[in-house]
Protein backbone atom coordinates (compact mmCIF):
# COMPACT_ATOMS: atom_id res chain seq x y z
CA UNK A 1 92.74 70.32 130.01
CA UNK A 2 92.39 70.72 133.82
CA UNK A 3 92.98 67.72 135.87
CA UNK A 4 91.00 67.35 139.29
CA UNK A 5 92.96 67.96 142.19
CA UNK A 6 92.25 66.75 146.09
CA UNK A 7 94.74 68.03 148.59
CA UNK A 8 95.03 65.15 151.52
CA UNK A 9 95.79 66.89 154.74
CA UNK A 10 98.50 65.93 156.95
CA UNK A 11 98.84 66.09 160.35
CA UNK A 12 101.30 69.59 160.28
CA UNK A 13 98.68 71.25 158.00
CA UNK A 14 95.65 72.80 158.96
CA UNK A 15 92.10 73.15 157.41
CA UNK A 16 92.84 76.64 156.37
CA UNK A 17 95.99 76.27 154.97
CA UNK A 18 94.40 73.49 153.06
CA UNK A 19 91.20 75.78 152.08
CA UNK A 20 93.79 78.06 150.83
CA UNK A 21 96.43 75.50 148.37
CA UNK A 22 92.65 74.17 147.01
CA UNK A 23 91.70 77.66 146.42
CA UNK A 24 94.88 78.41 144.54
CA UNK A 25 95.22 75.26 142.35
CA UNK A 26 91.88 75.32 141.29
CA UNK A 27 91.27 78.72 140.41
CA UNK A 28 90.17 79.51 137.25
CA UNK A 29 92.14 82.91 137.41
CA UNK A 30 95.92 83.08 136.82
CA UNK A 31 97.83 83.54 140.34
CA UNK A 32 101.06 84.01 141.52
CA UNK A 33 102.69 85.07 145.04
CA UNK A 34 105.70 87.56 144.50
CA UNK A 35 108.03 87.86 147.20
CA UNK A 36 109.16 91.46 148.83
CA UNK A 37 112.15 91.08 146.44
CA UNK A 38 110.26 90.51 143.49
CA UNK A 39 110.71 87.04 143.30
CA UNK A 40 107.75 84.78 142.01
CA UNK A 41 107.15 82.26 144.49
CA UNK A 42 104.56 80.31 143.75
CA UNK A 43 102.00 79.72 140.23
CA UNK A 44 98.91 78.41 139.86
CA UNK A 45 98.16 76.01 136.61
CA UNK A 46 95.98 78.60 135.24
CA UNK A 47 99.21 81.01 135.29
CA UNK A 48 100.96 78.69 133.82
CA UNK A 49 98.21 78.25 130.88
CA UNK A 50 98.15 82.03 130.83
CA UNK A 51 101.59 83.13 130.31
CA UNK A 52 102.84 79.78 128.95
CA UNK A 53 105.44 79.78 131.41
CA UNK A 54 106.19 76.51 133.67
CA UNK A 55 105.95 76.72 136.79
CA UNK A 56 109.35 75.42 136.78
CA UNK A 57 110.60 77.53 134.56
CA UNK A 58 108.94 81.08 136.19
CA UNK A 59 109.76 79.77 139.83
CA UNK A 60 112.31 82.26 141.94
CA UNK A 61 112.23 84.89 138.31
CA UNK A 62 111.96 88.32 139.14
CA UNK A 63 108.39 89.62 138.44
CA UNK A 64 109.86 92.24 136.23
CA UNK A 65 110.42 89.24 133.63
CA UNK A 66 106.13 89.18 133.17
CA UNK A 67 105.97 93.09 132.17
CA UNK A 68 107.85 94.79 129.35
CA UNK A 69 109.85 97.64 130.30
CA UNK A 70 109.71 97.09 133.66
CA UNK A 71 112.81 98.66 136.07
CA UNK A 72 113.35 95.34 137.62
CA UNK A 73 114.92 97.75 140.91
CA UNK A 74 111.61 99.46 141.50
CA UNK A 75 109.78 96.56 141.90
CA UNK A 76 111.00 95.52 145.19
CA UNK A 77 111.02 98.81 146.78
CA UNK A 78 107.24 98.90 145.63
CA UNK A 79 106.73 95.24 147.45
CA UNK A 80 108.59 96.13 150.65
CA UNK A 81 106.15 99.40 151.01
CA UNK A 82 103.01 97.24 150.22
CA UNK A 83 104.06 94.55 153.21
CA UNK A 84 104.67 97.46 155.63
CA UNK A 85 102.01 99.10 154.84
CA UNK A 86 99.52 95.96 154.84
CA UNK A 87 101.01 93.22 156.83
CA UNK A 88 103.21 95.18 159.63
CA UNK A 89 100.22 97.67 160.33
């Protein structure tokens, strides 16, 4: 069952950063941020309902850990060319 959630600013957030962590919380879709090493670094509840992992639990775990028979190496080295090629443009 999915709880309400209000985000209260503060005064070192901003109204899109708080847009955003509403977005994410209350999204209906499974989401998760992966790091450029592969490590998950943030889940959404509806991940967590999803792959019935915590968020405790799948917090700083290597992406690899969510598909089977993945090469745990090549995921990084994927990441690192998707932020060049997307955020360092």
């Amino acid at each position: 069952m999915r709880t309400a959630l209000k985000v209260v600013p503060t005064p070192d957030t901003n109204d899109s950063e708080t847009k955003y962590r509403t977005l994410f919380e209350q999204a209906s879709d499974a989401i998760a941020t992966v790091m450029p090493d592969g490590a998950i670094d943030e889940v959404n509840e509806a991940f967590e309902e999803l792959t019935g992992f915590l968020k405790a639990e799948i917090t700083h775990q290597n992406i690899a850990t969510l598909i089977p028979g993945a090469r745990p190496g090549r995921i990084p080295e994927r990441a690192r060319i998707l932020c060049l090629e997307y955020f360092h443009a």
